[in-house]
Every structure is written in structure tokens, then in C-alpha cells.
Protein backbone atom coordinates (compact mmCIF):
# COMPACT_ATOMS: atom_id res chain seq x y z
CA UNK A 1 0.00 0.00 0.00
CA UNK A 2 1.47 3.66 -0.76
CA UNK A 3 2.06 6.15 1.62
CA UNK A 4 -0.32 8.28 0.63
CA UNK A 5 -3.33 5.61 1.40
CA UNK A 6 -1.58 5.10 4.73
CA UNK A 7 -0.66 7.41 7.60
CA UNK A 8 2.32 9.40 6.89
CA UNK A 9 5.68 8.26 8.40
CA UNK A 10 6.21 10.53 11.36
CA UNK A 11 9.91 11.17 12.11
CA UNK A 12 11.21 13.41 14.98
CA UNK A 13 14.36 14.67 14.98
CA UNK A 14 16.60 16.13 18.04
CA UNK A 15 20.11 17.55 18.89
CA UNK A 16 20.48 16.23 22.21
CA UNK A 17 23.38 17.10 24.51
CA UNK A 18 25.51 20.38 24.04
CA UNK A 19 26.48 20.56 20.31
CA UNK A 20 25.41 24.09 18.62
CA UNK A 21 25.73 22.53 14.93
CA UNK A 22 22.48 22.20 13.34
CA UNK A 23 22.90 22.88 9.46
CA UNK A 24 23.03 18.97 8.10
CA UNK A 25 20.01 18.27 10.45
CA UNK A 26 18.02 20.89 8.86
CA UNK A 27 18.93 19.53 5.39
CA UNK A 28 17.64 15.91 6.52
CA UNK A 29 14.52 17.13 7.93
CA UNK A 30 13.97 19.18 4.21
CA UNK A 31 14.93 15.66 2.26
CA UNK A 32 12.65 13.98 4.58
CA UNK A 33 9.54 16.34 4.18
CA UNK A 34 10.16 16.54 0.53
CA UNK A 35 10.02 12.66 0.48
CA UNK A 36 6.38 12.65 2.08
CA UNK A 37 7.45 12.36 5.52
CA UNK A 38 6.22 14.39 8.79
CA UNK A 39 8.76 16.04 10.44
CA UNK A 40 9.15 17.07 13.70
CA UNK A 41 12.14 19.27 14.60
CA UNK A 42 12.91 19.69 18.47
CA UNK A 43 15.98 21.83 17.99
CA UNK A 44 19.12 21.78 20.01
CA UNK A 45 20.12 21.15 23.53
CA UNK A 46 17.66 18.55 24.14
CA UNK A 47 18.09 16.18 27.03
CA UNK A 48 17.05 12.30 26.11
CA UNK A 49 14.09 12.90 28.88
CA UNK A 50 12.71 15.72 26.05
CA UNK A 51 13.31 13.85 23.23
CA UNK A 52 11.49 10.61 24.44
CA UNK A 53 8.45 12.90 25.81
CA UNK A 54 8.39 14.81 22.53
CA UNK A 55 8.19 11.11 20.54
CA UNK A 56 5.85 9.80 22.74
CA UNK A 57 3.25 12.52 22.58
CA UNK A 58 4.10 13.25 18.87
CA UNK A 59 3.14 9.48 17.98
CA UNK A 60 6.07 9.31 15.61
CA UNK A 61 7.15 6.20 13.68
CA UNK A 62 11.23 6.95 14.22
CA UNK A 63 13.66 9.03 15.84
CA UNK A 64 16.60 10.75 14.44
CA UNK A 65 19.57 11.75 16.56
CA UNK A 66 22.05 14.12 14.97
CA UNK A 67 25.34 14.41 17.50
CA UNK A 68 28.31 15.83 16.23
CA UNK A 69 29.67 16.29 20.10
CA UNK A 70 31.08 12.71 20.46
CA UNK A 71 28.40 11.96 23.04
CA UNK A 72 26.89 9.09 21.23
CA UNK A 73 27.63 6.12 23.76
CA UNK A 74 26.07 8.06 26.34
CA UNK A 75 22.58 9.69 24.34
CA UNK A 76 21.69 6.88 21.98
CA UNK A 77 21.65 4.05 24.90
CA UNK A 78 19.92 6.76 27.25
CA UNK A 79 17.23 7.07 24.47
CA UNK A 80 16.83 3.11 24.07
CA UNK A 81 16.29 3.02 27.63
CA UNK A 82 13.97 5.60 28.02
CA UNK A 83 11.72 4.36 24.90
CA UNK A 84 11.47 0.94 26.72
CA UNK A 85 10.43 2.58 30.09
CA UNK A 86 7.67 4.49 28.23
CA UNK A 87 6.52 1.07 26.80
CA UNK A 88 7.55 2.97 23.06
CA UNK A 89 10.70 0.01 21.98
CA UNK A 90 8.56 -0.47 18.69
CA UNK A 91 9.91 3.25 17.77
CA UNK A 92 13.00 2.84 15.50
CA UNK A 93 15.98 4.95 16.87
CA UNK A 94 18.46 5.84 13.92
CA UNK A 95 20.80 9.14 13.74
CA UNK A 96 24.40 10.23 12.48
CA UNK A 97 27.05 12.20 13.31
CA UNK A 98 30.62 12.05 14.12
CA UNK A 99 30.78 8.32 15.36
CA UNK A 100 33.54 5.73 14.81
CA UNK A 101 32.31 2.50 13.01
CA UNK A 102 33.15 0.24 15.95
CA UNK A 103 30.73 2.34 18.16
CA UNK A 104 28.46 2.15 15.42
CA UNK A 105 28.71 -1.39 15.82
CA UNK A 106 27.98 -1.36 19.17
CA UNK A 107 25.23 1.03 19.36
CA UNK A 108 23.50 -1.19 16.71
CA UNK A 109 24.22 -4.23 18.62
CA UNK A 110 22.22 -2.53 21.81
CA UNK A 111 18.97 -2.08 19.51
CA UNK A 112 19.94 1.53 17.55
CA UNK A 113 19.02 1.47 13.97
CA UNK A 114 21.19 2.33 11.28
CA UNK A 115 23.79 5.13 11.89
CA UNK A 116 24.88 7.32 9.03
CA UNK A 117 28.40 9.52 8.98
CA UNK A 118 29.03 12.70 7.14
CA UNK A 119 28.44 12.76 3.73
CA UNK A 120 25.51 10.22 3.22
CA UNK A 121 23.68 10.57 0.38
CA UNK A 122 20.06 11.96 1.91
CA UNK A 123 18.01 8.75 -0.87
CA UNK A 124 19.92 6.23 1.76
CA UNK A 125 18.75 7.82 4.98
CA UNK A 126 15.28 8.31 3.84
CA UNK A 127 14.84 5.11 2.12
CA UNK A 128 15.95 3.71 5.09
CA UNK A 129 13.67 4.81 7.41
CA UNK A 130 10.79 4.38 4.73
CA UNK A 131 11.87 0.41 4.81
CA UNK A 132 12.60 -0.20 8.49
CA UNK A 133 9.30 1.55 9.21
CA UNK A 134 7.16 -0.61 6.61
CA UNK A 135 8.83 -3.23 8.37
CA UNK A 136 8.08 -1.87 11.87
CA UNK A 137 4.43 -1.53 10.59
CA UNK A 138 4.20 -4.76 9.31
CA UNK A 139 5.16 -6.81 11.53
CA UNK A 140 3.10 -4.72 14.72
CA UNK A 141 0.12 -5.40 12.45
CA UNK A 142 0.41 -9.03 12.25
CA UNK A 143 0.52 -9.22 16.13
């Protein structure tokens, strides 16, 4: 079924922790909304607590993490953590920034989504979100 006969994929997007740099999130969130998605932007300094509240209420499908700080061991598995306390684990937790592919490893091997590094072509991040998120629906509708 298209995307257009089913809801919209929601997608928040946060800058959690202390980093100022927001340019390359802004230019996701415009690929994404230009690809059909909803986009919800928290803007910067957000604290895991925020951006977990903020997915929550917004009833999003997937949240984006952009950290450029080097923070990423610490925010992505406080996120995980605080979507399975909320009873909200079926929301897929992706991002990017400035993270070594070992720790990308590792944060995938605790339950984070895909992780994408500077320079990604914007068709990859959005087509996969559109695919883990037809997967995500998928399989919560067969249960």
C-alpha cells in the first residue's frame, strides 16, 4: 500500500546534549519532508528525557539523533532506555554524526538502527527509514 493511502511516516528529529551545529540536520529534515514524511524538529540542547516525551506525545514512527559532540555512547543508549520505560521500543531509533564504526557497531548491537556519517547521500537515509518503518508496521500489524 502507498504512503499516501496510509498514515504518513512521522519522524522526529533532536540535537540532544551540548552541540550548537544544526545545518546537516536541517537539510535531513527538508529531504525527509520533501520525500512525504512528517517532520518534527525539536531543535538543540535537548536532554534524552525531552526527546522521548516529545516522541511519545508526537506518535512518531522513528527518531533521528544528529550528534556531532562525540556523546553518542552516552545519548543513543539513554534514548533506548527511556523508549522501553515508556513502553515505546517499537519506535526505530536511527541518527548520524561524528561516530567511529566500531561504536556504530555497538550502538546497533544494543537495539539503535542504522547510523549514518558525514556525507551520506540523503536517498539512503530516507529510504531507510521508509523500509525499516514498513517493516516496523508490518510486523506490529500481524501481532
Amino acid at each position: 500500500m502507498s504512503q499516501t493511502l496510509e498514515r504518513k511516516i512521522r519522524v522526529l528529529l533532536a540535537k540532544p546534549g551540548l552541540d550548537g551545529h544544526d545545518r546537516g540536520v536541517k537539510v535531513i529534515a527538508a529531504a525527509m519532508r520533501d520525500a512525504g514524511f512528517e517532520v518534527i524538529y525539536t531543535g538543540l540542547r535537548q536532554t534524552p528525557e525531552m526527546v522521548v516525551r516529545a516522541a511519545v506525545d508526537e506518535d512518531v514512527d522513528a527518531i533521528g539523533l544528529s550528534i556531532l559532540s562525540g556523546a553518542h555512547m552516552t545519548l543513543f543508549p539513554k534514548v533506548m532506555d527511556l523508549l522501553k520505560q515508556e513502553g515505546a521500543g517499537h519506535i526505530l531509533l536511527t541518527g548520524g554524526g561524528i561516530i567511529p564504526e566500531d561504536e556504530m557497531a555497538r550502538l546497533q548491537s544494543l537495539g539503535v538502527g542504522r547510523l549514518f556519517g558525514p556525507g551520506t547521500p540523503l536517498r539512503d537515509i530516507v529510504g531507510y527509514i521508509q523500509q525499516e518503518v514498513t517493516k516496523r508496521r508490518s510486523t506490529q500489524a500481524a501481532s
